[in-house]
N, C-alpha and C. Protein backbone atom coordinates (compact mmCIF):
# COMPACT_ATOMS: atom_id res chain seq x y z
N UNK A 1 8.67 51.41 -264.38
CA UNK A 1 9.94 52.07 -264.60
C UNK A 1 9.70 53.39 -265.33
N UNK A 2 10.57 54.50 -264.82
CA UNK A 2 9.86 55.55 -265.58
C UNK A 2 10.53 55.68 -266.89
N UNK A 3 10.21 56.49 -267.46
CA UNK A 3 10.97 56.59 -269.39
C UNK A 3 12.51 57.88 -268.84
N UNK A 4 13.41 57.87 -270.19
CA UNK A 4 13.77 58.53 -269.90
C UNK A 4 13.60 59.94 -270.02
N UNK A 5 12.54 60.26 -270.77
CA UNK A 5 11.77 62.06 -270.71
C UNK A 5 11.49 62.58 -269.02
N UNK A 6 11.01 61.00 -267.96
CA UNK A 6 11.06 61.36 -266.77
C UNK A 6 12.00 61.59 -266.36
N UNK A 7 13.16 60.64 -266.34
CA UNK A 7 14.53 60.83 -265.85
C UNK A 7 14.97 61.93 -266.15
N UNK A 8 14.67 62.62 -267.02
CA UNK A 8 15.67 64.26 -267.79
C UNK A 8 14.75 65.30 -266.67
N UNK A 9 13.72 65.31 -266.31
CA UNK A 9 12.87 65.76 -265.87
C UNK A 9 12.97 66.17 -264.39
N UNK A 10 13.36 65.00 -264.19
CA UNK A 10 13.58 64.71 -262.47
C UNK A 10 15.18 65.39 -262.36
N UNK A 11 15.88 64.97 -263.32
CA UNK A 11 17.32 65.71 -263.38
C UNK A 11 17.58 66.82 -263.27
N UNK A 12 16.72 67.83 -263.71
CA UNK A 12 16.84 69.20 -263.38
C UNK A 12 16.33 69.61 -262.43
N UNK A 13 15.91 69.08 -261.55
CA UNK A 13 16.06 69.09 -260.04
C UNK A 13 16.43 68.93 -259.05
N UNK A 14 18.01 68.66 -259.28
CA UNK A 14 18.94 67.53 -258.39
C UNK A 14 19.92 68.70 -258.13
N UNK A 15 20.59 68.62 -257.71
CA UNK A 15 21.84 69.46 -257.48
C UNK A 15 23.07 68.97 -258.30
N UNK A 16 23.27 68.30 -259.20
CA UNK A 16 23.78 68.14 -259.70
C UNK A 16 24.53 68.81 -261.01
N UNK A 17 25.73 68.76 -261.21
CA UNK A 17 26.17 69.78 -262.15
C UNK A 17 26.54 69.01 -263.16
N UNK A 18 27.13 69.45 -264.50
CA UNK A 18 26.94 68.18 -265.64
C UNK A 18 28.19 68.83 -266.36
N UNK A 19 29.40 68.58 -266.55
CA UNK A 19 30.53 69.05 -266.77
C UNK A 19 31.08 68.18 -268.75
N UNK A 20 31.83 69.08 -269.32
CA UNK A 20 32.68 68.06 -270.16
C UNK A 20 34.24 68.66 -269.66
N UNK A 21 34.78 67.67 -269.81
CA UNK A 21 36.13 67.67 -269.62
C UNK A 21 36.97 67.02 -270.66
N UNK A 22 38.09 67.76 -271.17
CA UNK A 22 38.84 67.86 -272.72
C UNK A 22 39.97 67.12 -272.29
N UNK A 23 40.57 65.85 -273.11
CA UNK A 23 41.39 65.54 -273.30
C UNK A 23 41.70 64.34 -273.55
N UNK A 24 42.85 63.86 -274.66
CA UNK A 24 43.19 63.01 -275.97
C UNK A 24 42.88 61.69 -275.29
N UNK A 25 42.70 60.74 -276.16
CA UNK A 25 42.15 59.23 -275.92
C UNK A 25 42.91 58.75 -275.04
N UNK A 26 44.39 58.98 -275.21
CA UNK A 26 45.43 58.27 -274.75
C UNK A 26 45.55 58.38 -273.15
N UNK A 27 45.33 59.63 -272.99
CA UNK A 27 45.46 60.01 -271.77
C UNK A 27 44.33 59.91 -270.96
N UNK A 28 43.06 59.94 -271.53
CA UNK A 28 42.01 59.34 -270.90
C UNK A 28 41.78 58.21 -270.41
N UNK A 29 42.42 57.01 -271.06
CA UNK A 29 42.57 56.11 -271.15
C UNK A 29 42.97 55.32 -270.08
N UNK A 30 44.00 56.27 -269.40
CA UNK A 30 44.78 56.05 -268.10
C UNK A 30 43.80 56.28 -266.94
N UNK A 31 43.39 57.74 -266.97
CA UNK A 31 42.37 58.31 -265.88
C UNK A 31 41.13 57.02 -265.65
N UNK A 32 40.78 56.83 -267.13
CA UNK A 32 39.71 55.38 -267.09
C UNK A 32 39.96 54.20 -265.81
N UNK A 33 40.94 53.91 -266.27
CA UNK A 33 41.83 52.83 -265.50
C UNK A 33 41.62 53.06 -264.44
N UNK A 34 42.45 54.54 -263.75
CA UNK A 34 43.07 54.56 -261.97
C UNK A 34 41.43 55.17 -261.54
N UNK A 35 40.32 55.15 -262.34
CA UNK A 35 38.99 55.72 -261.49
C UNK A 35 39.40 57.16 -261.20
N UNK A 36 40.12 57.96 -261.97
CA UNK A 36 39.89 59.20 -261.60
C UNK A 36 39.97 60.29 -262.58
N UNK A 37 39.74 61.63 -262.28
CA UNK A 37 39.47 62.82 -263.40
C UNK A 37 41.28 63.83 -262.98
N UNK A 38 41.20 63.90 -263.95
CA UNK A 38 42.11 65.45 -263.90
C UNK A 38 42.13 66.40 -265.41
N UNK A 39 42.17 67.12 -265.09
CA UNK A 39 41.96 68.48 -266.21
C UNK A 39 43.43 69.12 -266.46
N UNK A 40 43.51 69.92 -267.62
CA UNK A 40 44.64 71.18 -268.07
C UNK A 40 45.45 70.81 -267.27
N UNK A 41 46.36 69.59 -267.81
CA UNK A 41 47.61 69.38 -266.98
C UNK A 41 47.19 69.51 -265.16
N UNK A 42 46.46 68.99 -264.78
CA UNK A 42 46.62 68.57 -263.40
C UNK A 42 46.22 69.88 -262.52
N UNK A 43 45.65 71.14 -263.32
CA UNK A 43 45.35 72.33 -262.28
C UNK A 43 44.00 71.96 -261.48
N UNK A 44 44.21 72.62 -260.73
CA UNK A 44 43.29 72.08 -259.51
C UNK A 44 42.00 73.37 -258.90
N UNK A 45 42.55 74.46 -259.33
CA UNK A 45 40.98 75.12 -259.66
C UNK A 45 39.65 74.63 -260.63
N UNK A 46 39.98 74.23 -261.50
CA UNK A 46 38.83 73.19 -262.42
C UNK A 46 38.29 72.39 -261.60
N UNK A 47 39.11 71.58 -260.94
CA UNK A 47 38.44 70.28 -260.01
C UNK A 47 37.61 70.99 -258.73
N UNK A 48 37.78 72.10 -258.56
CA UNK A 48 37.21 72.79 -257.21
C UNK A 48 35.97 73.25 -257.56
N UNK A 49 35.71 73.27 -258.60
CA UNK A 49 34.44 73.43 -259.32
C UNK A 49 33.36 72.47 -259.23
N UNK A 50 33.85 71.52 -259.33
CA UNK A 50 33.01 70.37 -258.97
C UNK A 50 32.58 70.02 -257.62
N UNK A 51 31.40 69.05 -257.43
CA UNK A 51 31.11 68.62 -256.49
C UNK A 51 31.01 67.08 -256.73
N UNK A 52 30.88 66.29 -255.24
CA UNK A 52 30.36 65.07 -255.23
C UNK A 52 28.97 64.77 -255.50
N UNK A 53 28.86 64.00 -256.77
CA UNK A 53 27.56 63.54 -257.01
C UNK A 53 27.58 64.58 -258.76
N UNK A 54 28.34 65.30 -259.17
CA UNK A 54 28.50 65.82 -260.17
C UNK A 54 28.81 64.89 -261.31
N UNK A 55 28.83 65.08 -262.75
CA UNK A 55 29.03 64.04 -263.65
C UNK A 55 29.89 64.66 -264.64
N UNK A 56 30.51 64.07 -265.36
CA UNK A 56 31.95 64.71 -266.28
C UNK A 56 31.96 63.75 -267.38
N UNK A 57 31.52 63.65 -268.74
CA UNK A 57 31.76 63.55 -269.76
C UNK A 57 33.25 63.87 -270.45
N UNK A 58 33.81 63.33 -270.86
CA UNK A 58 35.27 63.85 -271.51
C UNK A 58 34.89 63.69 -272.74
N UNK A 59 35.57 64.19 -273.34
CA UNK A 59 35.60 64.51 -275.30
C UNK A 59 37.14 64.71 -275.63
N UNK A 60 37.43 63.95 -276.43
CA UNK A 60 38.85 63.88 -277.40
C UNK A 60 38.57 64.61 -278.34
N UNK A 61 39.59 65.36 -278.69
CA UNK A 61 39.68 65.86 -279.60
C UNK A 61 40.55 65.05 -280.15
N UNK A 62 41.43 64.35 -280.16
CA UNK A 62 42.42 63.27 -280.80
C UNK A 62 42.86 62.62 -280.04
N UNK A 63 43.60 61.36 -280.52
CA UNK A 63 43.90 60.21 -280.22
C UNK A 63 45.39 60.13 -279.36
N UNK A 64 45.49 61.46 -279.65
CA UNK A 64 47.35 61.62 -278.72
C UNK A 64 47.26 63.12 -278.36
N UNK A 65 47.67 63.53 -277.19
CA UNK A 65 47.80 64.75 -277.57
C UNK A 65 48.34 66.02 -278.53
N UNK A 66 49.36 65.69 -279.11
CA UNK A 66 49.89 65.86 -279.85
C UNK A 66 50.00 66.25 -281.55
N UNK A 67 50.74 64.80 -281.65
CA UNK A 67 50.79 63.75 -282.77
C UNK A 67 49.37 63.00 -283.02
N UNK A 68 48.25 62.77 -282.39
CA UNK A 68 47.19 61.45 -282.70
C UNK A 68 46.75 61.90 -284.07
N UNK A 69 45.73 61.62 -284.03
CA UNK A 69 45.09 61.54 -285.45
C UNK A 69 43.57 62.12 -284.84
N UNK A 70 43.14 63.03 -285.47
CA UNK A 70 41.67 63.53 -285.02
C UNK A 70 40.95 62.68 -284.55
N UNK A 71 40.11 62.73 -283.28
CA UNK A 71 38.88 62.06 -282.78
C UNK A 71 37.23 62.99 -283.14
N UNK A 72 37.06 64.03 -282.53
CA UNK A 72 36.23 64.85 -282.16
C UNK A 72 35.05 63.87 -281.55
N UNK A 73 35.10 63.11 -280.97
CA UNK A 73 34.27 62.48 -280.11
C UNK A 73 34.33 62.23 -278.42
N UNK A 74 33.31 61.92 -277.97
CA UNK A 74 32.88 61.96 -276.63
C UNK A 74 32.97 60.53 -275.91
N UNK A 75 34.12 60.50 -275.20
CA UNK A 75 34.79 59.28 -275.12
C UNK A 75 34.64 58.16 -273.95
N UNK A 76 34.07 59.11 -272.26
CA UNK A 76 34.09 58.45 -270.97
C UNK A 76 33.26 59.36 -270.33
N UNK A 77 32.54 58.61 -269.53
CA UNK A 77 30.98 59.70 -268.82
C UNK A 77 31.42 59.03 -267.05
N UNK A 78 31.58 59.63 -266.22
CA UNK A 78 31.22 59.21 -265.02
C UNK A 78 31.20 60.29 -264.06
N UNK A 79 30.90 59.65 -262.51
CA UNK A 79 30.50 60.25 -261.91
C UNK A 79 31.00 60.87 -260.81
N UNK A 80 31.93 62.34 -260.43
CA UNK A 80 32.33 62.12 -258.91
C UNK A 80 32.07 61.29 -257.75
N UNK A 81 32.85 61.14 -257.04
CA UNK A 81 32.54 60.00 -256.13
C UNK A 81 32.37 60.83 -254.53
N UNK A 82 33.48 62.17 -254.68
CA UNK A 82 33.67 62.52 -253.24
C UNK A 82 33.89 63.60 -252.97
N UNK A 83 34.46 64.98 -252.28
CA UNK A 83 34.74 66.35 -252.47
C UNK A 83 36.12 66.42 -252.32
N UNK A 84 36.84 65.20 -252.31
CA UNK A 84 38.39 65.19 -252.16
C UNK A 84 39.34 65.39 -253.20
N UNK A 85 40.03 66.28 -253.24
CA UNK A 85 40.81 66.62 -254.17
C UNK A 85 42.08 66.97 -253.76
N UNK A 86 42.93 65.54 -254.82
CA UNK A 86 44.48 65.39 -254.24
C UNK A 86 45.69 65.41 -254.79
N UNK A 87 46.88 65.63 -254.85
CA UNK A 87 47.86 65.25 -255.95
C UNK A 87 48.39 63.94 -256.04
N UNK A 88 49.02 63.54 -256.80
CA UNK A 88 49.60 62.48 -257.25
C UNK A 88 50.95 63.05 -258.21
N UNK A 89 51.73 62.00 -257.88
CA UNK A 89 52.94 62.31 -258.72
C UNK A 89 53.74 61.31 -259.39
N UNK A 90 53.24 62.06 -260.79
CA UNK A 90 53.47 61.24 -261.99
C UNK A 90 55.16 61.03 -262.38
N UNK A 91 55.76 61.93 -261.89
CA UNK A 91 56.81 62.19 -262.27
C UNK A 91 57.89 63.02 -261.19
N UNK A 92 59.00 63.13 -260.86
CA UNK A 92 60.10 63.98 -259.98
C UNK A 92 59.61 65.56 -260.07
N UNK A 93 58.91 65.59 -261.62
CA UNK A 93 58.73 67.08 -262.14
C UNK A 93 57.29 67.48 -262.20
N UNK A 94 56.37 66.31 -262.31
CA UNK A 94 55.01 66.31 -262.53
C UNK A 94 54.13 65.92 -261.43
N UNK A 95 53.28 66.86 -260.51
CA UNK A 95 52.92 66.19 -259.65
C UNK A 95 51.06 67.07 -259.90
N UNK A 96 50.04 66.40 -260.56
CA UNK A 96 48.91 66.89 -260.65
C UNK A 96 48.12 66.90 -259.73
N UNK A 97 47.22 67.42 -259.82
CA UNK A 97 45.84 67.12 -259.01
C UNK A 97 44.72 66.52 -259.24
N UNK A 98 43.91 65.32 -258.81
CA UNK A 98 42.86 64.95 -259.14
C UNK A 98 41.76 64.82 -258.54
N UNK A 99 40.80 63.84 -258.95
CA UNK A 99 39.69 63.60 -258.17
C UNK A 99 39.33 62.00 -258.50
N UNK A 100 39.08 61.63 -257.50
CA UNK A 100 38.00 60.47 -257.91
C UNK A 100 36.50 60.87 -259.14
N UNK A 101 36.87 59.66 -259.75
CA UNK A 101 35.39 59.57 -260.68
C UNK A 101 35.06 58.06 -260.84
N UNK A 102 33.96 57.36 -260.75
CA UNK A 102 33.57 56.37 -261.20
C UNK A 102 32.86 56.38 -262.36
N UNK A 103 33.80 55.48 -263.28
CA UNK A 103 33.07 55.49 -264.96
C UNK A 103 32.12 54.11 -265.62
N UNK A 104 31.43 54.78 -266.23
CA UNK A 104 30.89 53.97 -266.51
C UNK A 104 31.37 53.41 -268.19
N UNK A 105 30.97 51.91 -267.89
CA UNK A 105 31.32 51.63 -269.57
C UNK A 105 30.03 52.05 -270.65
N UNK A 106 31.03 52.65 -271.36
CA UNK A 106 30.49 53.27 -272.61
C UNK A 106 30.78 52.93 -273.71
N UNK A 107 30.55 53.71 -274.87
CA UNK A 107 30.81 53.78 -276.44
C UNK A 107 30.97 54.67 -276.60
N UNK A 108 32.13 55.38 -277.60
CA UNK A 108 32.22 56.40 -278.00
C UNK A 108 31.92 56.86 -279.05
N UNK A 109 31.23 58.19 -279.33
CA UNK A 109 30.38 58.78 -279.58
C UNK A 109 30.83 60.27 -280.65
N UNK A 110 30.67 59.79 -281.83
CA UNK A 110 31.34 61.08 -282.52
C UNK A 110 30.25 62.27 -282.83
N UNK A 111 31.12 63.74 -282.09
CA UNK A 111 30.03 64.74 -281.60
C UNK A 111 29.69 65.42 -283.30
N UNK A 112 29.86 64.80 -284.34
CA UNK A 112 29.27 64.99 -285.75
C UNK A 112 27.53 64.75 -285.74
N UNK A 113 27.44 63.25 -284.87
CA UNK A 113 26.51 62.59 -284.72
C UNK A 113 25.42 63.63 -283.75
N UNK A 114 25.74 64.34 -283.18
CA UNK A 114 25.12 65.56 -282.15
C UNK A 114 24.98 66.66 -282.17
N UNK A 115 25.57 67.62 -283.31
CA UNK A 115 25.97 68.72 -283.29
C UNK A 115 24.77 69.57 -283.39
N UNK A 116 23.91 68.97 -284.02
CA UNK A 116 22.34 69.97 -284.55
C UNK A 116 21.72 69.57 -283.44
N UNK A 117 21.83 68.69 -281.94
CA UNK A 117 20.92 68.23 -280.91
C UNK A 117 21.60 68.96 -280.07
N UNK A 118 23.03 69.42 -279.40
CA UNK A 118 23.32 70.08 -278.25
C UNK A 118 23.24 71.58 -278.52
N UNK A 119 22.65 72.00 -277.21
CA UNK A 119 22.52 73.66 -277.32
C UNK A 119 24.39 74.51 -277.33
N UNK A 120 25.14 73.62 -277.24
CA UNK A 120 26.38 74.66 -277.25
C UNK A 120 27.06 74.47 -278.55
N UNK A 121 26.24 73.58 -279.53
CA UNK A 121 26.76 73.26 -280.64
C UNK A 121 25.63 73.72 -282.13
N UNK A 122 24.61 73.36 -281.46
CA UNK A 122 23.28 74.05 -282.41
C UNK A 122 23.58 75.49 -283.32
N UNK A 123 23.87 75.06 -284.44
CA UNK A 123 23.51 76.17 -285.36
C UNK A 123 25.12 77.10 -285.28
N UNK A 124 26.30 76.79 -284.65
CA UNK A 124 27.27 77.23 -284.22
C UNK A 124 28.63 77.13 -285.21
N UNK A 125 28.79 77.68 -286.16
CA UNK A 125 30.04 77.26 -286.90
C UNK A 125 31.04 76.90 -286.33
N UNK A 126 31.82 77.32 -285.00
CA UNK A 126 32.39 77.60 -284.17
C UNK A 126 32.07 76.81 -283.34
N UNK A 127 31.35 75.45 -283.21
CA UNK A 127 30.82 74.68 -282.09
C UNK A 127 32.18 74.22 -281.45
N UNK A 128 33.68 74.51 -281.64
CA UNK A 128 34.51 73.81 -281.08
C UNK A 128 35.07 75.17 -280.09
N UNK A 129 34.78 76.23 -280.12
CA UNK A 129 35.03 77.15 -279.16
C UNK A 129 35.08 76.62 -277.58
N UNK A 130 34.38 76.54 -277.33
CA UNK A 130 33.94 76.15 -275.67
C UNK A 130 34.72 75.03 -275.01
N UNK A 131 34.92 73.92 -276.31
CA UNK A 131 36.19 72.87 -275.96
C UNK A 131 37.75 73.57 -275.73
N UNK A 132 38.12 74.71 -276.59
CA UNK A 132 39.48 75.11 -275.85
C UNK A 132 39.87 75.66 -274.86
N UNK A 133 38.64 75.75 -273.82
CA UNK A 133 39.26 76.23 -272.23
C UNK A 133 39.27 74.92 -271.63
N UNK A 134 39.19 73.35 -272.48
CA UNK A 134 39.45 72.41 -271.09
C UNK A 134 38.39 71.56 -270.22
N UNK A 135 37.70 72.65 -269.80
CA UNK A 135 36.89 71.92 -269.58
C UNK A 135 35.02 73.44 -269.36
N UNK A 136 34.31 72.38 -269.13
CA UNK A 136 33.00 73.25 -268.83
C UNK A 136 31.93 73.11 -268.54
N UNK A 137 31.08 73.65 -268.19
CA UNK A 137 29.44 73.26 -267.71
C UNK A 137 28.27 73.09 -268.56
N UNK A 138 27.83 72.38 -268.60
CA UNK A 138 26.74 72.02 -269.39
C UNK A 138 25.53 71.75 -268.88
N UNK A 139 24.33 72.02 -269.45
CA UNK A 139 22.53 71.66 -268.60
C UNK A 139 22.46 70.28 -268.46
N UNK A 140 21.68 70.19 -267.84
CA UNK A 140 21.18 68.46 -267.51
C UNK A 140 20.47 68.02 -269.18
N UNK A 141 19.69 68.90 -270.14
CA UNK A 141 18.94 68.06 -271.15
C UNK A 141 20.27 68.03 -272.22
N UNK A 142 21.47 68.65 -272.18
CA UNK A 142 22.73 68.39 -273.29
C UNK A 142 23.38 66.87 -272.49
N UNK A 143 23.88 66.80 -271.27
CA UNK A 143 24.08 65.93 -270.88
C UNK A 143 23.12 64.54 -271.36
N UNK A 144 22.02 64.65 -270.47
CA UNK A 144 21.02 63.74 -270.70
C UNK A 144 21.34 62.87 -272.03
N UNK A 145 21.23 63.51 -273.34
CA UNK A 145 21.80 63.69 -274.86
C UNK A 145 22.83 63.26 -275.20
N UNK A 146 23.63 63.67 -274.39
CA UNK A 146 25.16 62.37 -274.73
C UNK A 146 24.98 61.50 -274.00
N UNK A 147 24.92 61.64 -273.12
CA UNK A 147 24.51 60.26 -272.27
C UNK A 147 24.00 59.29 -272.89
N UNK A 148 22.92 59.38 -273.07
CA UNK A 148 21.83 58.23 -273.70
C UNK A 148 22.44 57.54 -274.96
N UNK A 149 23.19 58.74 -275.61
CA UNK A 149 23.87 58.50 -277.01
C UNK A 149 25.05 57.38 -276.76
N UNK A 150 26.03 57.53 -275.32
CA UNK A 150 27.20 56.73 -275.39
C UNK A 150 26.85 55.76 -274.35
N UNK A 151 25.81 55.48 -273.73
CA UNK A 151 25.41 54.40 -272.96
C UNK A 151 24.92 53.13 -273.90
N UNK A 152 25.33 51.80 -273.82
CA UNK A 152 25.10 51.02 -274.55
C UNK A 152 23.29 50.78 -274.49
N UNK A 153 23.05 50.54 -273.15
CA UNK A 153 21.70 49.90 -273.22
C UNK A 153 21.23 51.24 -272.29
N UNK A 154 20.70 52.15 -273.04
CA UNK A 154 19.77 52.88 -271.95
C UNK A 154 19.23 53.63 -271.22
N UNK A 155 18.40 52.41 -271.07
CA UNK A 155 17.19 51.82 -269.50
C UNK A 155 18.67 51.44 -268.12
N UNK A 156 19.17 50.26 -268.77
CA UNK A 156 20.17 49.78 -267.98
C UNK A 156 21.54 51.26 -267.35
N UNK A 157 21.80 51.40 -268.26
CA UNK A 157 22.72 53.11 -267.85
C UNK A 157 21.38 53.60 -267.10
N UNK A 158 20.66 54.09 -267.19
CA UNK A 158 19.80 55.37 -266.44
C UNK A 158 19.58 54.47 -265.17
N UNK A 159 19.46 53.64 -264.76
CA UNK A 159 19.28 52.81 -263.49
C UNK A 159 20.86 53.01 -263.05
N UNK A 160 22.15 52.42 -263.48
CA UNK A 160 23.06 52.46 -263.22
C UNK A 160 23.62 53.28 -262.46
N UNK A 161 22.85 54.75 -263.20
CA UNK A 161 23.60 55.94 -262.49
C UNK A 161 22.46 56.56 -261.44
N UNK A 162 20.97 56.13 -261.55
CA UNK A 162 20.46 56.44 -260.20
C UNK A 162 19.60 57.72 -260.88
N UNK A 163 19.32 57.24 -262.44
CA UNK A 163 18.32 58.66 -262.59
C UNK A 163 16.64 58.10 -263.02
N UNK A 164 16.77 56.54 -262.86
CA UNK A 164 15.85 55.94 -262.37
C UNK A 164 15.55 54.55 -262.16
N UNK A 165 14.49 54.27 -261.64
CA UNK A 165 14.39 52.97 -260.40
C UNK A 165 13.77 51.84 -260.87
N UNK A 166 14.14 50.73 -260.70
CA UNK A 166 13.19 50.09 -260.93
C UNK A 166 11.84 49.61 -260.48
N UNK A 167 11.04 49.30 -260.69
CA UNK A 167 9.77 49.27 -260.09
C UNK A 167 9.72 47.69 -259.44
């Protein structure tokens, strides 16, 4: 089985893009559920950004949008499933756009615990800049990094998601 220094390795060779996507526990919570992603109220240029086989990390900043109570942690990791991107309508008035994602179960992960290990946070007073457009792109070795951090077991996660095999 290879380690995961191979798996990070082999990762930056994939076509794969490695995204975080912003928004409160509560509402994540839901997306968790129906297997799918949506961004900044349901706009659908964000999601066009993506591809199938891409991966999306979300991060709370709090527990409600609103009203919650601070999170600053990294809450649900999964994976596009497809290049389809569709609306749904939540409401007479609300009708967003999403995507399929398949998630994996995790732990969440407070980005206190990371801040001196990710390059968009390293050394950055201001490490919360980049979280207020919503969403964004990130390298395969920052990913890799949360990943490993909110995966319970792993060996078992890095097989899960296909970044390596068993022997």
């Amino acid at each position: 089985m290879r380690s995961a220094t191979e798996a990070l390795k082999s990762l930056e060779t994939t076509d794969s893009r490695y995204w975080i996507g912003v928004v409160s526990a509560s509402h994540l919570s839901v997306a968790v559920e129906g297997g799918f992603a949506q961004l900044c109220h349901g706009k659908a240029a964000l999601l066009r950004q993506m591809s199938q086989d891409d991966w999306m990390i979300y991060y709370s900043p709090r527990t409600d949008i609103s009203t919650g109570k601070p999170l600053q942690a990294f809450t649900a990791i999964g994976q596009i499933t497809d290049d389809r991107i569709y609306q749904y309508q939540m409401s007479e008035s609300f009708v967003p756009f999403r995507r399929d994602l398949r998630y994996l179960p995790c732990r969440e992960v407070k980005i206190a615990t990371l801040l001196d290990k990710l390059s968009f946070t390293r050394e950055n007073r201001n490490w919360g800049f980049p979280f207020r457009k919503g969403h964004f792109e990130i390298g395969a070795e920052d990913f890799m990094i949360i990943a490993s951090s909110m995966l319970e077991d792993e060996t078992q996660s890095l097989l899960d998601i296909g970044l390596i095999q068993k022997c």
